[in-house]
Protein backbone atom coordinates (compact mmCIF):
# COMPACT_ATOMS: atom_id res chain seq x y z
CA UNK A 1 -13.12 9.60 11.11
CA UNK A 2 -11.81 6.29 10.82
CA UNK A 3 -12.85 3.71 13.74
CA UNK A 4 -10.66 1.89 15.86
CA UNK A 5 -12.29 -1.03 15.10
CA UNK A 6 -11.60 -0.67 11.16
CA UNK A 7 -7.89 0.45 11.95
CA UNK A 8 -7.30 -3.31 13.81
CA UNK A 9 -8.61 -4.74 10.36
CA UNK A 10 -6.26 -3.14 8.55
CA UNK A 11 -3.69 -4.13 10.71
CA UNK A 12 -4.78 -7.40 11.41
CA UNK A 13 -3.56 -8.59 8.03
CA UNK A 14 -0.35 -8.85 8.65
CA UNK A 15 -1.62 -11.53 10.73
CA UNK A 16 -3.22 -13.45 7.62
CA UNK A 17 -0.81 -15.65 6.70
CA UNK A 18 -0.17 -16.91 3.01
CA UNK A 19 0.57 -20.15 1.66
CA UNK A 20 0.82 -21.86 5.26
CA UNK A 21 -0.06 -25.35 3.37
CA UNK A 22 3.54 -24.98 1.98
CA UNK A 23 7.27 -25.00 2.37
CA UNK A 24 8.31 -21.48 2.55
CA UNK A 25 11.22 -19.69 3.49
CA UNK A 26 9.45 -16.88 5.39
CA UNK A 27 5.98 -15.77 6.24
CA UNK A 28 4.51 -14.82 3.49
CA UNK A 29 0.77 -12.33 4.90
CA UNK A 30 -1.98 -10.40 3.31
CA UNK A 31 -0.86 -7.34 4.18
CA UNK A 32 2.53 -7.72 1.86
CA UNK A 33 0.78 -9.44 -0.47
CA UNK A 34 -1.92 -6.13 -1.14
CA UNK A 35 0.50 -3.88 -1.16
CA UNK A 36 2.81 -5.09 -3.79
CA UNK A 37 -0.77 -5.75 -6.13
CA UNK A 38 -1.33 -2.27 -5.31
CA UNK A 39 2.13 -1.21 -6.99
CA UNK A 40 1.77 -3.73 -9.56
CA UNK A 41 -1.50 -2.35 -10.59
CA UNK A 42 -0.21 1.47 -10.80
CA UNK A 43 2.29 -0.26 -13.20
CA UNK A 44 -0.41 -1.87 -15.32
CA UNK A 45 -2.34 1.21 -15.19
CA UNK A 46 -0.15 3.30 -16.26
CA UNK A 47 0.91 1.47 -19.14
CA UNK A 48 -3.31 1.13 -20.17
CA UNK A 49 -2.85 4.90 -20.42
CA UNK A 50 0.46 5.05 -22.81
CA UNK A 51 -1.55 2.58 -24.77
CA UNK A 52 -5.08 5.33 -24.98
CA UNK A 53 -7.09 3.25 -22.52
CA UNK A 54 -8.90 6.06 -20.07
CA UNK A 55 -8.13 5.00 -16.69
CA UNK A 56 -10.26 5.81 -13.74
CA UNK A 57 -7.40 6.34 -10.74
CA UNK A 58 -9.58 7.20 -8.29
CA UNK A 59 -11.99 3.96 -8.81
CA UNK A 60 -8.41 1.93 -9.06
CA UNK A 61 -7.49 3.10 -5.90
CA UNK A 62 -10.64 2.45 -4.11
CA UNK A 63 -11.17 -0.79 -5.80
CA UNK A 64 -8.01 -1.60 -4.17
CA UNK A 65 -8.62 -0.25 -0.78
CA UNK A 66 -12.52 -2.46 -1.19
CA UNK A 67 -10.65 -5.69 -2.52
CA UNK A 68 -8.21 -5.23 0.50
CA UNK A 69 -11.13 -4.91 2.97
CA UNK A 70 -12.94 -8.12 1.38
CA UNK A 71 -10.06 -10.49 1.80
CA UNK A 72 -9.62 -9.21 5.30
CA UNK A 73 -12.93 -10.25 6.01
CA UNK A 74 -12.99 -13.71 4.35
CA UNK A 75 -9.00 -14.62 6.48
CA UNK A 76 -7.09 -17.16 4.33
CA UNK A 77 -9.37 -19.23 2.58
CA UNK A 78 -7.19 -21.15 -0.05
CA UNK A 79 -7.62 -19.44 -3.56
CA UNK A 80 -9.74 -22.55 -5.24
CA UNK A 81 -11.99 -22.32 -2.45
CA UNK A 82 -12.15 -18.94 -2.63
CA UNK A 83 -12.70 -19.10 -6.30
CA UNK A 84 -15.46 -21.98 -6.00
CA UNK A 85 -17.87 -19.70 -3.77
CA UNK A 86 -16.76 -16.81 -5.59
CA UNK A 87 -18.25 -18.10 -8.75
CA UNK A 88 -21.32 -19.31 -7.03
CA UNK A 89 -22.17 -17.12 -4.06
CA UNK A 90 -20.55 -14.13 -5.01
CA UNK A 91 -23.17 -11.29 -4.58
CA UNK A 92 -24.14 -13.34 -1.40
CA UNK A 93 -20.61 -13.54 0.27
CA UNK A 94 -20.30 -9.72 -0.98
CA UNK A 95 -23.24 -8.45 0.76
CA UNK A 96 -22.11 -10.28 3.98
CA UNK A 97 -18.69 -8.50 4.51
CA UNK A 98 -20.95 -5.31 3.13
CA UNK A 99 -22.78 -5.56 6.35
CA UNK A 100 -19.73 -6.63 8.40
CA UNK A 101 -17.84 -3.22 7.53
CA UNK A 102 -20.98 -1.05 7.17
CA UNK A 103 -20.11 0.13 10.81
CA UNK A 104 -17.06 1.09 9.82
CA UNK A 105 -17.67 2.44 6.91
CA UNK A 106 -20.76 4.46 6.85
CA UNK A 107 -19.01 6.62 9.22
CA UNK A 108 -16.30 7.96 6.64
CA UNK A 109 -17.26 10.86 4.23
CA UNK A 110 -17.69 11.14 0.44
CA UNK A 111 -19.99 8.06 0.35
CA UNK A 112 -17.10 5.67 0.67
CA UNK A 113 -19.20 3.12 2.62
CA UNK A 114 -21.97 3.43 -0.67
CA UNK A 115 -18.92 2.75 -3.16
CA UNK A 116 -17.66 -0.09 -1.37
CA UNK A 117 -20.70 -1.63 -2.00
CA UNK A 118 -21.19 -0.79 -5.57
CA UNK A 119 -17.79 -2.21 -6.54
CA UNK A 120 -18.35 -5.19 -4.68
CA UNK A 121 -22.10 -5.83 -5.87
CA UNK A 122 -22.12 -3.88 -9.47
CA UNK A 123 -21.35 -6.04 -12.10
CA UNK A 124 -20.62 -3.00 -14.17
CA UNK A 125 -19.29 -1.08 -11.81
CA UNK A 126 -15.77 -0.32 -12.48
CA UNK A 127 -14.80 -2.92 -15.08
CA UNK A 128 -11.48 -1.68 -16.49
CA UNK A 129 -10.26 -0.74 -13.14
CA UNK A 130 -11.05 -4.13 -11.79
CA UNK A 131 -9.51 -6.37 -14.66
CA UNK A 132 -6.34 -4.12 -14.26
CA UNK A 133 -6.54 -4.62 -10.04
CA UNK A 134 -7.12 -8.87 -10.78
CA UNK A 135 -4.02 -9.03 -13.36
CA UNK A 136 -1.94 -7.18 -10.44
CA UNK A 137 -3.41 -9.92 -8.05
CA UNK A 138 -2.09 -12.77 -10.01
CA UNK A 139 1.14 -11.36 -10.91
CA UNK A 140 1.97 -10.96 -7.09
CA UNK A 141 0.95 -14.32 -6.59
CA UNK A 142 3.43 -15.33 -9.31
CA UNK A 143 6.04 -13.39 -7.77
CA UNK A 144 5.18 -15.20 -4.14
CA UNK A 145 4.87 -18.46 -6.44
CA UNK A 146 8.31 -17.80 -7.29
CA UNK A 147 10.12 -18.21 -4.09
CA UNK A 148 7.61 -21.22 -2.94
CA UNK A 149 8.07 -23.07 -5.43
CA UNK A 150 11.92 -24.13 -5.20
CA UNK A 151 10.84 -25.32 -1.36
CA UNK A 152 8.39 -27.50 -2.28
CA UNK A 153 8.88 -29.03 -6.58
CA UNK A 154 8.89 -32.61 -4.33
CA UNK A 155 4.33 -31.85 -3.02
CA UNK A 156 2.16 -33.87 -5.16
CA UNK A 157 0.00 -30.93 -6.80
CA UNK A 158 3.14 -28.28 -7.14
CA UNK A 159 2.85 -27.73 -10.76
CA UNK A 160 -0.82 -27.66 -11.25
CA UNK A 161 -0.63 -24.78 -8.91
CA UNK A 162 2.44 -23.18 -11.17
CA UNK A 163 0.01 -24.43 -14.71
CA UNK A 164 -2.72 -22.59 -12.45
CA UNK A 165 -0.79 -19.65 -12.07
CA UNK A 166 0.64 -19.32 -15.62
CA UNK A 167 -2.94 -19.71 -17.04
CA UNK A 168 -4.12 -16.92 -14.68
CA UNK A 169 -1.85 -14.29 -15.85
CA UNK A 170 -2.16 -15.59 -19.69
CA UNK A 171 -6.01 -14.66 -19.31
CA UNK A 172 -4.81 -11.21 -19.15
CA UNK A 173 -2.47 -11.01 -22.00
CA UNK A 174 -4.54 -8.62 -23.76
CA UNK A 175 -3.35 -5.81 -20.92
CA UNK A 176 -0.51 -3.96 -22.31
CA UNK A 177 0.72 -3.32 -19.01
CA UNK A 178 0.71 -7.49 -18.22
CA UNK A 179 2.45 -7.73 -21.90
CA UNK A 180 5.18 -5.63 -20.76
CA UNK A 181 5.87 -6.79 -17.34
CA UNK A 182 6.38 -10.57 -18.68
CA UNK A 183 8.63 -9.65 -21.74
CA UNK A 184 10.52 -6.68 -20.30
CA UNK A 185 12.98 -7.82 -18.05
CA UNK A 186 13.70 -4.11 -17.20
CA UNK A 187 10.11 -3.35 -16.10
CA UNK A 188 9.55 -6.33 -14.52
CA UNK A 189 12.51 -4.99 -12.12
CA UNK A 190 11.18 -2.25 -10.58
CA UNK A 191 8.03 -4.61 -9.52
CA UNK A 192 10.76 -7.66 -8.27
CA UNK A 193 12.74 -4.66 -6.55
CA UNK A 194 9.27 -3.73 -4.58
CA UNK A 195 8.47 -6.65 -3.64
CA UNK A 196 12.45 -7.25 -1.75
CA UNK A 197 10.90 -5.14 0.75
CA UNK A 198 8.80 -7.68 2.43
CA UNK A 199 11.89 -8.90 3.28
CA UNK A 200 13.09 -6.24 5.19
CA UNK A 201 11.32 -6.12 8.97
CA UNK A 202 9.70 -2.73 10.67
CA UNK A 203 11.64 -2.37 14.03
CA UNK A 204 14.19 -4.04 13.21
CA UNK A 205 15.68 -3.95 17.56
CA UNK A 206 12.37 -4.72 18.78
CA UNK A 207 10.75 -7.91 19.00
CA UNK A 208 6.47 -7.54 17.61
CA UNK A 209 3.43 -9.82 17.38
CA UNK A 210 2.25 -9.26 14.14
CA UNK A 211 5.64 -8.33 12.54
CA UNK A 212 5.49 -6.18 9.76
CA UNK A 213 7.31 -5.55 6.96
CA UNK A 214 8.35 -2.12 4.65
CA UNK A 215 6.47 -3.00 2.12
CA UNK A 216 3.06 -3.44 4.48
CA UNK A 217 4.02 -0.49 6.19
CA UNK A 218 3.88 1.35 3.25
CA UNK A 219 0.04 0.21 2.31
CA UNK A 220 -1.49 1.10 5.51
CA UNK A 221 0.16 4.56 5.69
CA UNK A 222 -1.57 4.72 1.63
CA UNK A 223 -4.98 3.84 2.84
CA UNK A 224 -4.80 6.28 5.86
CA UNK A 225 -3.68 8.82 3.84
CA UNK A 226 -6.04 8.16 1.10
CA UNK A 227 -8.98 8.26 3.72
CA UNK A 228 -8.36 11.16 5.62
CA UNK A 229 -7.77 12.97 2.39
CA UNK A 230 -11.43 12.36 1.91
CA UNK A 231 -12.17 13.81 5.22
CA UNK A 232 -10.26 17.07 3.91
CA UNK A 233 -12.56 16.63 0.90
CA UNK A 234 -9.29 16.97 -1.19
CA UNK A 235 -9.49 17.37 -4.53
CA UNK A 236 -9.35 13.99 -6.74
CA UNK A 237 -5.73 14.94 -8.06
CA UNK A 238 -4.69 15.64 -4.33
CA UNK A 239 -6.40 12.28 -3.31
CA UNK A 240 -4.41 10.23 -5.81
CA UNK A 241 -1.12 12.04 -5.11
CA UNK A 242 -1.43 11.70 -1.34
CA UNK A 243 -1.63 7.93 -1.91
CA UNK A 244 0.44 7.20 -4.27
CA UNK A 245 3.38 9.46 -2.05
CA UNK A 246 2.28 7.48 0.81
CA UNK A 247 2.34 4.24 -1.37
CA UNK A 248 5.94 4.76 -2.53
CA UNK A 249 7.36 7.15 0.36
CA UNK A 250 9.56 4.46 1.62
CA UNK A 251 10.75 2.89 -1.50
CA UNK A 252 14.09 4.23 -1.35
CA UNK A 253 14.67 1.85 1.56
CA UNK A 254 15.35 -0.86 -0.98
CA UNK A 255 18.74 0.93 -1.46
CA UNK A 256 19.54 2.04 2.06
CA UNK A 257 17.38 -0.66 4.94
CA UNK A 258 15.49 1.48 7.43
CA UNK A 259 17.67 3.21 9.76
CA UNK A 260 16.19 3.99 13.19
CA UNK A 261 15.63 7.22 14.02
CA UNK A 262 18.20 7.97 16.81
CA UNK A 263 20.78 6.47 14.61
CA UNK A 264 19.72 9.54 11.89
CA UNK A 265 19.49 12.24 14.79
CA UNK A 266 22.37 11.50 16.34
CA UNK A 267 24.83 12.97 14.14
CA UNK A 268 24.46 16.40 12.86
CA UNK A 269 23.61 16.47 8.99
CA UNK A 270 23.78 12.47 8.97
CA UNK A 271 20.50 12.75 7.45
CA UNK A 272 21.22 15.08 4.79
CA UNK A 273 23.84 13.16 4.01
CA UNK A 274 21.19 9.94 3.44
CA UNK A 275 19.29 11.60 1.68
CA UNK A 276 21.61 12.80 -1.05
CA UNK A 277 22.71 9.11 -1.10
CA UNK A 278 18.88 8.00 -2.10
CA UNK A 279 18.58 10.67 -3.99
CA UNK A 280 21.72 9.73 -6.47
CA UNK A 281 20.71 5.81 -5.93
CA UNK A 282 17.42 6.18 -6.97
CA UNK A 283 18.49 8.06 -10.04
CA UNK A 284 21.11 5.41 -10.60
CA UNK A 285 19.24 2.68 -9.67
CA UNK A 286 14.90 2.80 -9.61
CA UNK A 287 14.37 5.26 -12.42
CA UNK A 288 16.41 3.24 -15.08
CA UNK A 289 13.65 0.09 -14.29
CA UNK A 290 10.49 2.51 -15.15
CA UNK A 291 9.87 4.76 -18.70
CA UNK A 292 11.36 8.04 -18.38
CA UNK A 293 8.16 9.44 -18.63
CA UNK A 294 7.26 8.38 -15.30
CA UNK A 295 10.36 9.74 -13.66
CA UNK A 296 9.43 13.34 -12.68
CA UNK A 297 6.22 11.85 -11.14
CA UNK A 298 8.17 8.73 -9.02
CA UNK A 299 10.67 11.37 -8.23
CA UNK A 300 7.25 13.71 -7.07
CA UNK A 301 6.27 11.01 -4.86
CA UNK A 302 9.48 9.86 -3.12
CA UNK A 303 11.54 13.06 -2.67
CA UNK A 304 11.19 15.48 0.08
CA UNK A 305 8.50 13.24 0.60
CA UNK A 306 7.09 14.65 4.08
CA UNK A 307 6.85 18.14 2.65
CA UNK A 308 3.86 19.95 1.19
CA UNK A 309 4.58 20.62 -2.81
CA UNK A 310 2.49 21.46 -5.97
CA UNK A 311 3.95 22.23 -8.90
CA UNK A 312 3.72 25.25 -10.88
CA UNK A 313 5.37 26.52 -14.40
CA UNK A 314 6.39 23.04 -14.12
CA UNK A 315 8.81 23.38 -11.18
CA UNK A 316 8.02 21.61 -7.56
CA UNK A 317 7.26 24.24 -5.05
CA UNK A 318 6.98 23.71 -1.41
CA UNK A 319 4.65 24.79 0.69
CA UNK A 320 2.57 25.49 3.75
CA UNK A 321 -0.42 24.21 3.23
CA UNK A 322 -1.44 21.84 0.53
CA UNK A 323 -5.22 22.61 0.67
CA UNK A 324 -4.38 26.26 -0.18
CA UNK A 325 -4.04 24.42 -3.75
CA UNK A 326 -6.23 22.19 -3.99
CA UNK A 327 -7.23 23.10 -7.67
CA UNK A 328 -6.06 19.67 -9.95
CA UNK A 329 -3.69 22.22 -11.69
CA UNK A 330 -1.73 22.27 -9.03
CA UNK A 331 -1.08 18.82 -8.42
CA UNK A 332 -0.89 19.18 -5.46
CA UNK A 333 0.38 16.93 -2.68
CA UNK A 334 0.11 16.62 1.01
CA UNK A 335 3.20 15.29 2.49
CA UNK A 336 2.63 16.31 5.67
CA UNK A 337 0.05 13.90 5.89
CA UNK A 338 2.24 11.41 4.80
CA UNK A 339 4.08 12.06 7.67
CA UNK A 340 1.28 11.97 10.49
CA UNK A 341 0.00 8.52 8.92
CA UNK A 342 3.73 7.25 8.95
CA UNK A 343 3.78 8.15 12.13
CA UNK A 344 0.61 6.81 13.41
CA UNK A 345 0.79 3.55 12.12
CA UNK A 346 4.08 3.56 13.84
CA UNK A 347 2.54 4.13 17.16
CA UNK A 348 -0.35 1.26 16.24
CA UNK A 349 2.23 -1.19 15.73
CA UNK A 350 3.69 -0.30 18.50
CA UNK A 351 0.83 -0.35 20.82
CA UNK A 352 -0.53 -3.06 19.13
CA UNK A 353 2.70 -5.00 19.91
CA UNK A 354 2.26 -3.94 23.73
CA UNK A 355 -1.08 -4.89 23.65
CA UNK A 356 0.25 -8.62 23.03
CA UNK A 357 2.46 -8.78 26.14
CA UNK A 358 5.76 -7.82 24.82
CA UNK A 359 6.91 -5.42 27.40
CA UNK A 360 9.71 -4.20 25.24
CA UNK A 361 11.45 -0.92 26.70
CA UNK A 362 12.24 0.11 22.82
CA UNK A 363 8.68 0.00 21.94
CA UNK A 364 6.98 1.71 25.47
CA UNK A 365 9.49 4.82 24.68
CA UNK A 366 8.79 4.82 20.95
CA UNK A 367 4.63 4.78 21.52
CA UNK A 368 5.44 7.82 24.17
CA UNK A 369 7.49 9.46 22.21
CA UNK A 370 5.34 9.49 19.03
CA UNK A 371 2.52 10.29 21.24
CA UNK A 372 4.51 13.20 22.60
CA UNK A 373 5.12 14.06 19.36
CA UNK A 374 2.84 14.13 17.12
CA UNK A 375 -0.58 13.61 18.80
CA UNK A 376 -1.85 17.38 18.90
CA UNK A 377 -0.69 18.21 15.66
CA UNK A 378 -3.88 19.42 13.58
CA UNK A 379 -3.94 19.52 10.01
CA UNK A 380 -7.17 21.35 8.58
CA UNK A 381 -10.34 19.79 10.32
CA UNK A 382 -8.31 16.35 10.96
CA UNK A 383 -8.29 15.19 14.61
CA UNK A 384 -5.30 13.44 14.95
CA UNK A 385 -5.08 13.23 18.54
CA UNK A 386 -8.60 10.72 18.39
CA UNK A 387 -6.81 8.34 16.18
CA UNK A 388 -3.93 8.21 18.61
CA UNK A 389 -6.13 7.90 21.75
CA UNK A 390 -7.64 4.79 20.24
CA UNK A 391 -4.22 2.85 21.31
């Protein structure tokens, strides 16, 4: 199961600030900053595929989930310093925050810890998926650059950084997915209308040390989900679905802001009612950004999103029990799992919060509650209750 130890690196990058050498209207952290490249790069990938370039999801996914872990480890070193080891220490620095996480990751199943380090050390190892996972990196720094750089046109260096920038992405111009996103206005959309959600703050009544954002929230429910669907030993279809649910399951709060739980209880069929609303927004107003081809999967992932579905004679089915269907022709999805790891990473950033001092009466009856809550549910052989203990 996953360690405590590697659940407070995930969450400590929301602590990692970015561009902190600038003018900035907000914080800007790692954790944001992953999560819309992981987005960006399901965009990219995607469009590889329309164009007949094979696609390895699950290695995209993981590559992801290992590039997230390495720039945990290395903090906020400033990208041409990064770059300048990079190109001359880089099996060297690899191997060190290989042996940093081995702890914590030689404990998880499937030979995730022995993957980590072949993507890291492996020249060869992954090379489509990687180029694809880089071009989402430096179009998410563009869109960050975006916002920076009105605050601060008047710092000596400013537009070698934006020439910088520019030249990045250009290096990548032979992606059709990067081809797209610059020309088409429409397309490039749906990644702008992602990345709005780092503007929008988790708890939004309670006062936190780290604060996070929807956007954040939504990555570290994805990797959760994506490990523990490991520990199921899910099949690779289920494995992509259950992250990529998890990845988008709260995009719809673009359209409506996050609203509390006791404001959605209190009212009988108030959340019915909600969720009709983001159903006909997101039809109205998401859909329209991506190709219609990727509709009925989007709409997969972000409807009746805490429910267990596969699909069969092309119609979504609920059900009980995902892993019943684990087959790939299926396609089947645990939502329920999306659930517990929304859930749980509700409770860390509570406790996590508490752990800081903040003696908040909103966030001591929240970590009960969830505790109450959800704690001793089991799902298959996943021990739910250890994670929760940790805190």
């Amino acid at each position: 199961m996953i360690t405590k130890d590697l659940i407070l690196k995930i969450f400590s990058a929301a602590k990692i600030l970015r561009w902190n050498d600038h003018i900035r209207p907000l914080d800007f952290c790692e954790l944001d900053k992953q999560a819309h490249k992981m987005i960006i790069a399901y965009i990219v990938a995607k469009f590889e595929e329309e164009d007949n370039e094979a696609v390895d999801w699950i290695k995209l996914i993981e590559g992801g989930i290992f590039e997230f872990f390495q720039r945990i480890m290395l903090t906020d070193l400033k990208p041409e310093v990064f770059r300048e080891i990079m190109s001359k220490k880089e099996k060297e620095l690899n191997k060190w925050v290989i042996e940093k996480l081995n702890n914590d990751l030689s404990v998880l199943k499937g030979d995730f810890g022995r993957r980590c380090s072949e993507y890291l050390l492996e020249m060869d190892y992954a090379t489509r998926e990687k180029r694809i996972l880089r071009a989402a990196h430096c179009l998410s720094t563009k869109w960050e650059f975006g916002i920076v750089y009105p605050w601060n046109s008047m710092i000596y260096g400013i537009e070698n950084t934006k020439n910088e920038i520019e030249e990045s992405i250009a290096a990548f111009d032979d992606l059709e997915g990067i081809k797209k996103l610059v020309i088409n206005k429409k397309y490039y959309g749906f990644l702008d209308l992602c990345g709005q959600l780092r503007f929008q703050q988790r708890w939004a009544q309670a006062f936190r040390i780290p604060k996070t954002t929807v956007l954040g929230h939504m990555l570290t429910v994805a990797i959760f989900a994506y490990i523990l669907s490991i520990e199921m030993n899910a099949s690779e279809k289920r494995k992509y679905n259950n992250f990529y649910s998890s990845l988008f399951h709260d995009l719809p709060e673009i359209l409506t802001k996050d609203i509390i739980k006791p404001v959605k209880s209190s009212i009988a069929g108030f959340e019915d009612i909600i969720k009709d609303y983001e159903k006909k927004q997101i039809n109205e107003r998401i859909l329209p950004l991506i190709p219609k081809d990727w509709h009925k999967e989007m709409q997969y992932f972000i409807e009746d999103e805490f429910s267990d579905k596969i699909i069969k004679n092309g119609n979504v089915e609920r059900v009980d029990n995902a892993a019943d269907f684990d087959d790939n022709k299926y396609n089947a999805v645990d939502g329920s799992l999306t659930e517990m790891c929304d859930k749980l990473c509700a409770y860390i950033e509570a406790s996590i919060a508490l752990e800081y001092g903040i003696k908040s009466s909103i966030l001591i009856d929240a970590k009960q509650a969830l505790y109450d809550k959800y704690a001793n549910i089991k799902k298959n052989n996943l021990d739910f209750k250890r994670l929760f203990d940790y805190f």
